[in-house]
PDB file of N, CA and C in Angstrom:
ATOM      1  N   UNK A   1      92.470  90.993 104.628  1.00  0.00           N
ATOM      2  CA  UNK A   1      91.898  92.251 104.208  1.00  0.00           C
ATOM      3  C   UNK A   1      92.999  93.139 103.636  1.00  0.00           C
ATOM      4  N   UNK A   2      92.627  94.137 102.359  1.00  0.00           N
ATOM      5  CA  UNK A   2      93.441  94.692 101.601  1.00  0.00           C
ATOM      6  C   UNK A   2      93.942  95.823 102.830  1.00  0.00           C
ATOM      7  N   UNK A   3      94.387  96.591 103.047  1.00  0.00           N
ATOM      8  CA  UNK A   3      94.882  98.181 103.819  1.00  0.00           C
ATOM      9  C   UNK A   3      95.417  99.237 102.651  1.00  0.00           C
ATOM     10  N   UNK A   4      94.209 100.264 102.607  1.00  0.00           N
ATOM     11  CA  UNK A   4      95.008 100.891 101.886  1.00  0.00           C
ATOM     12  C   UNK A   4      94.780 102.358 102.916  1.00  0.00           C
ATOM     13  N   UNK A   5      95.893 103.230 102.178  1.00  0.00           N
ATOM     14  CA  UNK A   5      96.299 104.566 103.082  1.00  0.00           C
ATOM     15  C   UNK A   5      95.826 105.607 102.524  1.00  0.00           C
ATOM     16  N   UNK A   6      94.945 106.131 103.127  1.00  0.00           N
ATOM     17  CA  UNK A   6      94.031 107.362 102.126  1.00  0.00           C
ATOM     18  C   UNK A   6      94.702 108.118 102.619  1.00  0.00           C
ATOM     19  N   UNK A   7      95.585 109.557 101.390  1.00  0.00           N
ATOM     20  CA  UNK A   7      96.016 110.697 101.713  1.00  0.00           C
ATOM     21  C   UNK A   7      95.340 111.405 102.748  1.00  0.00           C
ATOM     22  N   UNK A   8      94.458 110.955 103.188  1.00  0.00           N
ATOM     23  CA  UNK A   8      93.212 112.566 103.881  1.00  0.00           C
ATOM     24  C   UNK A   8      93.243 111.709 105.239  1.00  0.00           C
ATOM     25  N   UNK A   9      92.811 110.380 105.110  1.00  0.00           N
ATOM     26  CA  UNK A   9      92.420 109.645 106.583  1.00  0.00           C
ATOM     27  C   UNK A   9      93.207 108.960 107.028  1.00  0.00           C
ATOM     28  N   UNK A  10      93.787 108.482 106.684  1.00  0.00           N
ATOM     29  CA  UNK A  10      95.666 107.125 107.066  1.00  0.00           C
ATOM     30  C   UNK A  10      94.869 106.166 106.608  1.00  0.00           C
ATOM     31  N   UNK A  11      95.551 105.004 107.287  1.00  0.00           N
ATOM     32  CA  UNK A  11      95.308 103.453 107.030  1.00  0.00           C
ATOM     33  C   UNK A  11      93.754 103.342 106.968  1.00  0.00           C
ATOM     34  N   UNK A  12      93.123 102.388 105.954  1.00  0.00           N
ATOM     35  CA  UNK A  12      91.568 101.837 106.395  1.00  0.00           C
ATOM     36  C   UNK A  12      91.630 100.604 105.437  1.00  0.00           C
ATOM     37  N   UNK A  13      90.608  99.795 105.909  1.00  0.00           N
ATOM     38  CA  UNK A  13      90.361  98.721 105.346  1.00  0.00           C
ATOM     39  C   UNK A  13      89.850  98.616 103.754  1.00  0.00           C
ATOM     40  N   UNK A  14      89.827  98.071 102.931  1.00  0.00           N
ATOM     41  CA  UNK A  14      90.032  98.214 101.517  1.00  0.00           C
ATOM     42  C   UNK A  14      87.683  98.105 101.532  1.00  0.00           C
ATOM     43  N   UNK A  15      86.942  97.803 102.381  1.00  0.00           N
ATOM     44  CA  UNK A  15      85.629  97.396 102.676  1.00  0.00           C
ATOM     45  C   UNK A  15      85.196  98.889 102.585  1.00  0.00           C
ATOM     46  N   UNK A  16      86.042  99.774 102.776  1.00  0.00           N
ATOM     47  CA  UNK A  16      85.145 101.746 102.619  1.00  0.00           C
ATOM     48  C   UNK A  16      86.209 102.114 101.569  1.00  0.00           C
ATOM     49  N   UNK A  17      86.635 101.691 100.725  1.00  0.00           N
ATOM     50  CA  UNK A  17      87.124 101.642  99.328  1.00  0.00           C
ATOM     51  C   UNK A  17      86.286 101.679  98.104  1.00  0.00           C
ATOM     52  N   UNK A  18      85.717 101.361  97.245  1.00  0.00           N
ATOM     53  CA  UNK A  18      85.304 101.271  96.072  1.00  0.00           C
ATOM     54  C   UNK A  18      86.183 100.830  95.301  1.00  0.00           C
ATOM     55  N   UNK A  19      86.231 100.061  94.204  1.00  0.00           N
ATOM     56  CA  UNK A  19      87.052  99.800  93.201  1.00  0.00           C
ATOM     57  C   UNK A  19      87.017 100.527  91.725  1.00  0.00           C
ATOM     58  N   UNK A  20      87.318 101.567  91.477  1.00  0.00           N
ATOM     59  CA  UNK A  20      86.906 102.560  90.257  1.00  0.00           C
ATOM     60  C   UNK A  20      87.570 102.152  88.696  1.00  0.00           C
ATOM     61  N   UNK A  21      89.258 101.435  89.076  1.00  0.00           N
ATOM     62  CA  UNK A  21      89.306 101.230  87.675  1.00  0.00           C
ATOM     63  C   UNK A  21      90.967 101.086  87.728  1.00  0.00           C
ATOM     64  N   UNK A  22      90.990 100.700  86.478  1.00  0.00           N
ATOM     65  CA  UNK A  22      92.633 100.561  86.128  1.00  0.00           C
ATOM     66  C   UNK A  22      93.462 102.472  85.474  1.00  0.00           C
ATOM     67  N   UNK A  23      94.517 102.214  86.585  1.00  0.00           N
ATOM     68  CA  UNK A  23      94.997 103.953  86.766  1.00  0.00           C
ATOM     69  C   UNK A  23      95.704 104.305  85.426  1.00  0.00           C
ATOM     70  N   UNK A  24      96.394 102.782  84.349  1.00  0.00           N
ATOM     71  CA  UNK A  24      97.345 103.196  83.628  1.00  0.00           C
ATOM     72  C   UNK A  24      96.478 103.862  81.811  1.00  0.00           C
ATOM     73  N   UNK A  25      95.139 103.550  82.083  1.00  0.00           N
ATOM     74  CA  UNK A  25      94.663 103.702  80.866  1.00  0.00           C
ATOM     75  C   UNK A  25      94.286 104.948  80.616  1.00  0.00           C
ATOM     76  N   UNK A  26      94.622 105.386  79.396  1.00  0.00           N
ATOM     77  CA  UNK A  26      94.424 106.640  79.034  1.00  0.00           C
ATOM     78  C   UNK A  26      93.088 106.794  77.752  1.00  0.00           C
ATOM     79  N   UNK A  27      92.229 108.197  78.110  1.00  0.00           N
ATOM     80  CA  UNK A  27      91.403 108.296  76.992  1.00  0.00           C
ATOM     81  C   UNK A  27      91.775 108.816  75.934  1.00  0.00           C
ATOM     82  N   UNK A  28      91.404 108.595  74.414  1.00  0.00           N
ATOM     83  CA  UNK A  28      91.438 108.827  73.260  1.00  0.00           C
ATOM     84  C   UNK A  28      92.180 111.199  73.628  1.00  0.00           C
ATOM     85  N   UNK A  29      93.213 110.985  73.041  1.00  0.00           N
ATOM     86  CA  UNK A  29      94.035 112.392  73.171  1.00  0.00           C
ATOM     87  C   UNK A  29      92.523 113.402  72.659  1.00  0.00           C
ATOM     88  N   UNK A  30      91.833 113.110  71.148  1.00  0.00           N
ATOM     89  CA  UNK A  30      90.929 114.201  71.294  1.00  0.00           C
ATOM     90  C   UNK A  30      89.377 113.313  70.834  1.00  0.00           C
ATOM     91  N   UNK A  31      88.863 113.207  71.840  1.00  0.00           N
ATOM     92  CA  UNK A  31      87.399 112.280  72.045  1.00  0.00           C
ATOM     93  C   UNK A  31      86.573 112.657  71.176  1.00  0.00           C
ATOM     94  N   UNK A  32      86.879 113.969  70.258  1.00  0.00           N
ATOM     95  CA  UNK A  32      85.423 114.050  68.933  1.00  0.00           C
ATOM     96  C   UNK A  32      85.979 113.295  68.336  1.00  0.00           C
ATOM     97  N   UNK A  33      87.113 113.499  68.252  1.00  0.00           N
ATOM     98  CA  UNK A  33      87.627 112.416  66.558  1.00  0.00           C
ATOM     99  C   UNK A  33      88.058 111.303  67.068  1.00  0.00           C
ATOM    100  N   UNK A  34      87.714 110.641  67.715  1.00  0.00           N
ATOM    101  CA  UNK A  34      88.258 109.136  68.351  1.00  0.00           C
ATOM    102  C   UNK A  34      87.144 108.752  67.793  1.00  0.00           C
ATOM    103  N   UNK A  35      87.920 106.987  66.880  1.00  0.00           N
ATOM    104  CA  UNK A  35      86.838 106.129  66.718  1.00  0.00           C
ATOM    105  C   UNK A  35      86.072 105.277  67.127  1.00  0.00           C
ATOM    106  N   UNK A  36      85.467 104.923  67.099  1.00  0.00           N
ATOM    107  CA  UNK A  36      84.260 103.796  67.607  1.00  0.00           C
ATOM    108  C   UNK A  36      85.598 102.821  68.188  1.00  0.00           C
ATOM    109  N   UNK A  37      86.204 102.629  67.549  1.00  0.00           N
ATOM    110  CA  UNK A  37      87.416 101.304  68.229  1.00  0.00           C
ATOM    111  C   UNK A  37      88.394 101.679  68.836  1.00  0.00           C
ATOM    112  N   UNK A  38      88.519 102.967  69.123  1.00  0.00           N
ATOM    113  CA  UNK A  38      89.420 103.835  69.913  1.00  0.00           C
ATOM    114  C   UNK A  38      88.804 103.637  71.259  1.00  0.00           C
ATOM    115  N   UNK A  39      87.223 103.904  71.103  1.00  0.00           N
ATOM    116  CA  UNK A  39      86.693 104.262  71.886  1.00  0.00           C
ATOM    117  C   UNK A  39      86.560 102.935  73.019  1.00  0.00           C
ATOM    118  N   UNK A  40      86.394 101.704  71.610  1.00  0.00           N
ATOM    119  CA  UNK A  40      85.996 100.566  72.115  1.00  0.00           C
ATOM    120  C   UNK A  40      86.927  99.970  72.539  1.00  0.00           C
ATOM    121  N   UNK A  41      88.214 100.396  72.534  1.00  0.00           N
ATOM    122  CA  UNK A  41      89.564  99.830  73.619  1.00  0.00           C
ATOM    123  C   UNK A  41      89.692 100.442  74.928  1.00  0.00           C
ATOM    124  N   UNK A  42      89.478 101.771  74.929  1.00  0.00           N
ATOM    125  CA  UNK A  42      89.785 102.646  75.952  1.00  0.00           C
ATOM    126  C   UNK A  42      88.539 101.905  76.782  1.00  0.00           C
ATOM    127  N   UNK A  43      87.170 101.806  76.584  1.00  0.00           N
ATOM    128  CA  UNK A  43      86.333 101.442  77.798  1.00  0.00           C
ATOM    129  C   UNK A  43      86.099  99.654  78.128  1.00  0.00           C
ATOM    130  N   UNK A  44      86.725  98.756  77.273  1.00  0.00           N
ATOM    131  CA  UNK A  44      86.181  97.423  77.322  1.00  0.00           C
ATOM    132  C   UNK A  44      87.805  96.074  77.335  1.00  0.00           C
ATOM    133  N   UNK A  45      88.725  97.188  76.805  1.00  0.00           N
ATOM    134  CA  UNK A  45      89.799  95.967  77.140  1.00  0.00           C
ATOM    135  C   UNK A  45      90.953  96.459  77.590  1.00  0.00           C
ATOM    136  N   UNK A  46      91.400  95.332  78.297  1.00  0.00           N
ATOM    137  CA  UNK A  46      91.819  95.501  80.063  1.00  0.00           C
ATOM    138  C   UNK A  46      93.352  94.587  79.827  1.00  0.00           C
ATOM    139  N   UNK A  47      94.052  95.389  80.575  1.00  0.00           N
ATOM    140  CA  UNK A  47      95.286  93.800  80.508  1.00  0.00           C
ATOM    141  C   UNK A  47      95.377  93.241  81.987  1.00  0.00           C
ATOM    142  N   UNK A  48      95.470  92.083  82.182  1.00  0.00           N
ATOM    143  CA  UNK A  48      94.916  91.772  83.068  1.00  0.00           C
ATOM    144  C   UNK A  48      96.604  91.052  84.001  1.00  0.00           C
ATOM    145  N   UNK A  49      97.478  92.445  84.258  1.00  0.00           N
ATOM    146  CA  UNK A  49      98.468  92.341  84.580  1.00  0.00           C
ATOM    147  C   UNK A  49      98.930  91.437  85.940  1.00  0.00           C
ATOM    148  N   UNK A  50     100.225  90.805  85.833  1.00  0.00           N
ATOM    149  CA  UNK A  50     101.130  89.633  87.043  1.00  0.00           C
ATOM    150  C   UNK A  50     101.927  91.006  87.296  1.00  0.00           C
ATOM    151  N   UNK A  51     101.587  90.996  89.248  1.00  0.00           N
ATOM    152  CA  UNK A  51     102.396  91.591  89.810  1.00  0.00           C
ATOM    153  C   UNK A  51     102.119  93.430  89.723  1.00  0.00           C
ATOM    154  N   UNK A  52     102.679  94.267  90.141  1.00  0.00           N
ATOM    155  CA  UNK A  52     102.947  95.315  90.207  1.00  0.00           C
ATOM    156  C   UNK A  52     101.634  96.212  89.196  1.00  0.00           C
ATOM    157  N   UNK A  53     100.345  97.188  89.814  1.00  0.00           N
ATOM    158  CA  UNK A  53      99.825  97.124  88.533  1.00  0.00           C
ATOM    159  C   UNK A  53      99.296  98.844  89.492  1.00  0.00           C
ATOM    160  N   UNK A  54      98.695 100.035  88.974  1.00  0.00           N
ATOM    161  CA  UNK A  54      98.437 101.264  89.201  1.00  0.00           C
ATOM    162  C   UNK A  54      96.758 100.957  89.163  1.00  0.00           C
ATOM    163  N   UNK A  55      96.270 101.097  90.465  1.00  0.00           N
ATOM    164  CA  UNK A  55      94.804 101.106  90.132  1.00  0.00           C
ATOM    165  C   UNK A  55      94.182 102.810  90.675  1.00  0.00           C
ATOM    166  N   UNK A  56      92.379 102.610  90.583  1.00  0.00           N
ATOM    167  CA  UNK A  56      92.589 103.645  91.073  1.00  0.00           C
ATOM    168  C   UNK A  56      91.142 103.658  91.709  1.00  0.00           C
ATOM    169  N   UNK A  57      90.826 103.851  93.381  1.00  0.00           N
ATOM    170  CA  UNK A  57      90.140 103.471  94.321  1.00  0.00           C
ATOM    171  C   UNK A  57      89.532 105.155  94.396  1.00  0.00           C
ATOM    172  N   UNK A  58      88.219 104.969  95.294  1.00  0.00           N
ATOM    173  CA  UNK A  58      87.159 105.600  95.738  1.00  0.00           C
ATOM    174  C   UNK A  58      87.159 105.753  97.617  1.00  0.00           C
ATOM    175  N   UNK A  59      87.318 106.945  97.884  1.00  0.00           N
ATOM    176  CA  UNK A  59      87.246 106.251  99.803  1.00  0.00           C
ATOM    177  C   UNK A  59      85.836 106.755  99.870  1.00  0.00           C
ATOM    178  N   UNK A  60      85.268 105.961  99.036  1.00  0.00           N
ATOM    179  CA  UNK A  60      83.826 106.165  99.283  1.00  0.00           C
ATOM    180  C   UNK A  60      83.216 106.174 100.912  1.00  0.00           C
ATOM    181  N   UNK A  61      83.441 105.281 101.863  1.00  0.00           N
ATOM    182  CA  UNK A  61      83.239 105.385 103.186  1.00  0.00           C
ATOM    183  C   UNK A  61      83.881 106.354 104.196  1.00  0.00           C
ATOM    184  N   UNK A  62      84.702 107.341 103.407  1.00  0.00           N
ATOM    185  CA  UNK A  62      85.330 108.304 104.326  1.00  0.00           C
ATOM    186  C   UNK A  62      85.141 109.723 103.415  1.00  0.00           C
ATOM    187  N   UNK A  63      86.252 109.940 102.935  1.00  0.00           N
ATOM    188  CA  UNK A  63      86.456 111.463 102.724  1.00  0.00           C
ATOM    189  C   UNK A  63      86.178 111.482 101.146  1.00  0.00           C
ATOM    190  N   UNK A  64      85.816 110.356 100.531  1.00  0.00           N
ATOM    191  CA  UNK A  64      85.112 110.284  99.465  1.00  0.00           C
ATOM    192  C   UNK A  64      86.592 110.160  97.977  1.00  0.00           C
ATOM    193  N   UNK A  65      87.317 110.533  98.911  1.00  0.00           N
ATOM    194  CA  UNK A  65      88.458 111.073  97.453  1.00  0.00           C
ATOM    195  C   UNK A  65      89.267 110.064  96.760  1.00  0.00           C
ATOM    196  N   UNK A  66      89.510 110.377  95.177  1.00  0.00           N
ATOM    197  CA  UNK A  66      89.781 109.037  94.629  1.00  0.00           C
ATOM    198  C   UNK A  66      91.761 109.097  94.946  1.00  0.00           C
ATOM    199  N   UNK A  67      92.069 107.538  95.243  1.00  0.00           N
ATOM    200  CA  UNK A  67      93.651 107.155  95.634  1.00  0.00           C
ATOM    201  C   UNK A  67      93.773 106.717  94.832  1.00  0.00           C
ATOM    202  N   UNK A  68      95.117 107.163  93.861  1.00  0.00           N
ATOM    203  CA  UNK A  68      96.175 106.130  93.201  1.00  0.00           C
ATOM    204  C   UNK A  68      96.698 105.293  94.337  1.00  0.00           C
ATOM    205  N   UNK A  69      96.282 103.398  93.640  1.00  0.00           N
ATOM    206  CA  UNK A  69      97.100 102.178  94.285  1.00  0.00           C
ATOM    207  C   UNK A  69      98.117 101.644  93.695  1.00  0.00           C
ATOM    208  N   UNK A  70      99.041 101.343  94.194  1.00  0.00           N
ATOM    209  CA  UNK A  70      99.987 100.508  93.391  1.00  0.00           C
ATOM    210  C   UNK A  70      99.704  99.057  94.426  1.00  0.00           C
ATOM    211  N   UNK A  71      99.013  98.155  93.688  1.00  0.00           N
ATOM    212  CA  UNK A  71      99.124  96.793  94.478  1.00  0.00           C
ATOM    213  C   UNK A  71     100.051  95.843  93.976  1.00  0.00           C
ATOM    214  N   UNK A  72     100.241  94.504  94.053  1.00  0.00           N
ATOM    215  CA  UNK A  72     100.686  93.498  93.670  1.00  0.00           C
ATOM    216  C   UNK A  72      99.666  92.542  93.463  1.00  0.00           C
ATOM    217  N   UNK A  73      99.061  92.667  92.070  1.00  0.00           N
ATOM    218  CA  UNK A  73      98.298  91.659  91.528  1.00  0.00           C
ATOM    219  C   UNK A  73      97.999  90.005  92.399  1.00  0.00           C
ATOM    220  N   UNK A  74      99.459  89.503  92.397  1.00  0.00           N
ATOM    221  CA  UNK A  74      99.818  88.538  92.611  1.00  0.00           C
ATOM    222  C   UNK A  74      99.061  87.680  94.771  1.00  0.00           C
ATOM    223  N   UNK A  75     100.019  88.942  94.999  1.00  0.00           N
ATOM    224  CA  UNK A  75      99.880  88.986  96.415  1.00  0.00           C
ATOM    225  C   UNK A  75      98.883  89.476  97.497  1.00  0.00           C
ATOM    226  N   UNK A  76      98.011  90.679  96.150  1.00  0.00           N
ATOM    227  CA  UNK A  76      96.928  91.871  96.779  1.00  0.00           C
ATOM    228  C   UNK A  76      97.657  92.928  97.505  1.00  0.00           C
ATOM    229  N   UNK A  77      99.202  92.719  97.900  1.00  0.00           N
ATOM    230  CA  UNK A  77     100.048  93.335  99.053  1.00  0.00           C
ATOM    231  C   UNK A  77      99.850  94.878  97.847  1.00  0.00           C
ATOM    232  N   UNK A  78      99.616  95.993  99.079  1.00  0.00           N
ATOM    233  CA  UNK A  78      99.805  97.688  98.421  1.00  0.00           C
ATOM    234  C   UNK A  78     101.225  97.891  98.550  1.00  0.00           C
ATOM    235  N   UNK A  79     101.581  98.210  97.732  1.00  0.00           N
ATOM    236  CA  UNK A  79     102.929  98.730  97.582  1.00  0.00           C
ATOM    237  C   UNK A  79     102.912 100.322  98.047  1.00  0.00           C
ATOM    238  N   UNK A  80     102.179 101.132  97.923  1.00  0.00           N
ATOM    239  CA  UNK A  80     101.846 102.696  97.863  1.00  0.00           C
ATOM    240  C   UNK A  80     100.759 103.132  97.391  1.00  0.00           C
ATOM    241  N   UNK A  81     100.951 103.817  98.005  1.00  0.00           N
ATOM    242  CA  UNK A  81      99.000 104.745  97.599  1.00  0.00           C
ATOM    243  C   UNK A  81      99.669 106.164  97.315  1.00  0.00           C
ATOM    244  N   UNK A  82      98.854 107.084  97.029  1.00  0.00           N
ATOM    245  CA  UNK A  82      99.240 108.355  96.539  1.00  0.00           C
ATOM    246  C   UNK A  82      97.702 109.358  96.354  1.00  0.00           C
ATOM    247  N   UNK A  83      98.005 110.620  95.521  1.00  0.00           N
ATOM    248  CA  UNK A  83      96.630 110.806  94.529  1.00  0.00           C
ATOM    249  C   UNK A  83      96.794 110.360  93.398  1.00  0.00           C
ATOM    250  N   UNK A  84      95.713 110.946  92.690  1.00  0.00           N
ATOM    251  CA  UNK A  84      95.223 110.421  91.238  1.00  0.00           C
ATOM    252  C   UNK A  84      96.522 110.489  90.281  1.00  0.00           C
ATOM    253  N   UNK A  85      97.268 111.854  90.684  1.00  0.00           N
ATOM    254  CA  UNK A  85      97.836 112.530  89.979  1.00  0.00           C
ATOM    255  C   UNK A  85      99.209 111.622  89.987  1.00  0.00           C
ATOM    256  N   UNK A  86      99.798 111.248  90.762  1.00  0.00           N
ATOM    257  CA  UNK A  86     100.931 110.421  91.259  1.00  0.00           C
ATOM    258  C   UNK A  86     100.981 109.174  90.340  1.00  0.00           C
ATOM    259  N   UNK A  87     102.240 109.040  89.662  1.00  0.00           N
ATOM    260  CA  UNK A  87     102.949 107.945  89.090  1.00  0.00           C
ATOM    261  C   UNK A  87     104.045 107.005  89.745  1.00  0.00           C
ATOM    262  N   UNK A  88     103.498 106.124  90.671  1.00  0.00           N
ATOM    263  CA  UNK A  88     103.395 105.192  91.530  1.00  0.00           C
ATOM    264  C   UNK A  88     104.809 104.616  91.474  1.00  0.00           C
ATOM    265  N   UNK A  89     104.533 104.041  89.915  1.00  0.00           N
ATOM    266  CA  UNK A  89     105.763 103.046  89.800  1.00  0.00           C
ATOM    267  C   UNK A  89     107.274 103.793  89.181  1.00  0.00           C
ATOM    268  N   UNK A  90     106.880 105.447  88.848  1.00  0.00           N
ATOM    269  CA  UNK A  90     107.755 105.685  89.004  1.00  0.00           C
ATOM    270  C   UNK A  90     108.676 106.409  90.130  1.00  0.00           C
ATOM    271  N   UNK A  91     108.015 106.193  91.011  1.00  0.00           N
ATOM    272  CA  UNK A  91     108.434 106.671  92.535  1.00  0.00           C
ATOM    273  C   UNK A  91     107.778 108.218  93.102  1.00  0.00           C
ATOM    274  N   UNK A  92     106.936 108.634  92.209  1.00  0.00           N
ATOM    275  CA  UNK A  92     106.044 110.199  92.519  1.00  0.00           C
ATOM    276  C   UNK A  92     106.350 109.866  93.929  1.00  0.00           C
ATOM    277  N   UNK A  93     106.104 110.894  95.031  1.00  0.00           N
ATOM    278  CA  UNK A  93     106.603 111.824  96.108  1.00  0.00           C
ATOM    279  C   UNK A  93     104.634 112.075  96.648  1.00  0.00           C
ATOM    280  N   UNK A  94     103.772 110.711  96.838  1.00  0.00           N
ATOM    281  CA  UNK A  94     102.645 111.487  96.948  1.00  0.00           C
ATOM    282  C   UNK A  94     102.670 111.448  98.417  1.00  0.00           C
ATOM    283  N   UNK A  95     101.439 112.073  99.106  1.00  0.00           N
ATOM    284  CA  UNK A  95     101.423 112.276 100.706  1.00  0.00           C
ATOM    285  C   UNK A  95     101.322 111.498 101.167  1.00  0.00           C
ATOM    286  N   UNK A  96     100.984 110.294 100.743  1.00  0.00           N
ATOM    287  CA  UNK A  96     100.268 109.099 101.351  1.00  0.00           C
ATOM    288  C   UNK A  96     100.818 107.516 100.862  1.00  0.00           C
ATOM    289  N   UNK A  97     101.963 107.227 101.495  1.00  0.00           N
ATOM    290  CA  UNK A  97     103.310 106.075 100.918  1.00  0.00           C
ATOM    291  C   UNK A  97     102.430 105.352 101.729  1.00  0.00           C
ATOM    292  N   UNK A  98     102.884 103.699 101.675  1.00  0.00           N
ATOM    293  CA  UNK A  98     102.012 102.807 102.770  1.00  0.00           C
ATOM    294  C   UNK A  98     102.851 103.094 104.081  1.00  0.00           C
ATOM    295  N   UNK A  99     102.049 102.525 105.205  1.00  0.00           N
ATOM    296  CA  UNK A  99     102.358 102.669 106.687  1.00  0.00           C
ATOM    297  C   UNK A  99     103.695 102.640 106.885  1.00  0.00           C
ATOM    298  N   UNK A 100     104.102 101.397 106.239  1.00  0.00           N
ATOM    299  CA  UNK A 100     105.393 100.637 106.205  1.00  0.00           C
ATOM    300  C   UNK A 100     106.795 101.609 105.791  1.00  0.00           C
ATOM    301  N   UNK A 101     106.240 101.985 104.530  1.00  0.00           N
ATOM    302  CA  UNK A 101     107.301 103.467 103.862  1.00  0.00           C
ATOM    303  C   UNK A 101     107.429 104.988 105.078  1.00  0.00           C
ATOM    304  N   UNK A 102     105.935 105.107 105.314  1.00  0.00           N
ATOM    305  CA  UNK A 102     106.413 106.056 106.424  1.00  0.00           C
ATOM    306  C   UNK A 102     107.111 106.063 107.957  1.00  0.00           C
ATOM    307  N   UNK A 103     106.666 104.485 108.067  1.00  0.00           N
ATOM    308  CA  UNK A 103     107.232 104.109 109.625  1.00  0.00           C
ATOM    309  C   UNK A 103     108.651 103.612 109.907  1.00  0.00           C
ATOM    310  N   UNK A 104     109.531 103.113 108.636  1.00  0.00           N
ATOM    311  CA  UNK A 104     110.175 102.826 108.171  1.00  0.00           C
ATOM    312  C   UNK A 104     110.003 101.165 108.730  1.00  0.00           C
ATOM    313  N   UNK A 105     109.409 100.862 109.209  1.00  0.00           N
ATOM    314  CA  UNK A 105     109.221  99.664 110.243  1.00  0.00           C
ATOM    315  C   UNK A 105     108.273  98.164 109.076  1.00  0.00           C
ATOM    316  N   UNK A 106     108.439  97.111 109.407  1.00  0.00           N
ATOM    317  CA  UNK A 106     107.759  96.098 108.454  1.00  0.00           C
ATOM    318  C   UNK A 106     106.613  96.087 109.358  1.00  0.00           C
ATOM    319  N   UNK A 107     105.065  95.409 108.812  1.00  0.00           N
ATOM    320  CA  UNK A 107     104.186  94.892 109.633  1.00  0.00           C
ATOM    321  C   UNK A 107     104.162  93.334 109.915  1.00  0.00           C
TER     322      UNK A 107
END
């Protein structure tokens, strides 16, 4: 089972999660004038990254609020959780590091 660390609740099982989407994609800078194929990249193609990747989860079964993940594709292992707002892989400072980062301890 995945563990991820919701800023609001601590540790929970990835099962009161939701899966909402990939964290690194950005929408069209100004959405009237974005084209049909602007449009049609931003919602339909995906890179379907090895290793290290920014997602971005729902604690739909708890406090409802959406977490920046940094997982490992590869392994499923969370590297860090954060908020939305938090840039993962570049080391952002969010409230909510995994267990491991705050305990300083391995599991």
């Amino acid at each position: 089972m995945i563990r991820i660390n919701c800023p609001y609740c601590g540790l929970r099982g990835h099962d009161e999660f939701s899966y909402i989407g990939d964290a690194t994609k950005q929408r069209p800078a100004s959405p009237a004038d974005a084209t049909a194929a602007e449009w049609h990249d931003f919602v339909y193609i995906r890179d379907n990254p090895r290793g290290p990747h920014q997602e971005i989860w729902q604690h739909i079964q708890g406090c409802r609020a959406f977490v920046r993940v940094l997982r490992n594709t590869l392994t499923h292992e969370v590297l860090a959780t954060g908020l939305p707002q938090d840039d993962l892989l570049a080391g952002a400072s969010g409230p909510a590091k995994t267990e491991e980062a705050k305990t300083g301890e391995a599991s």
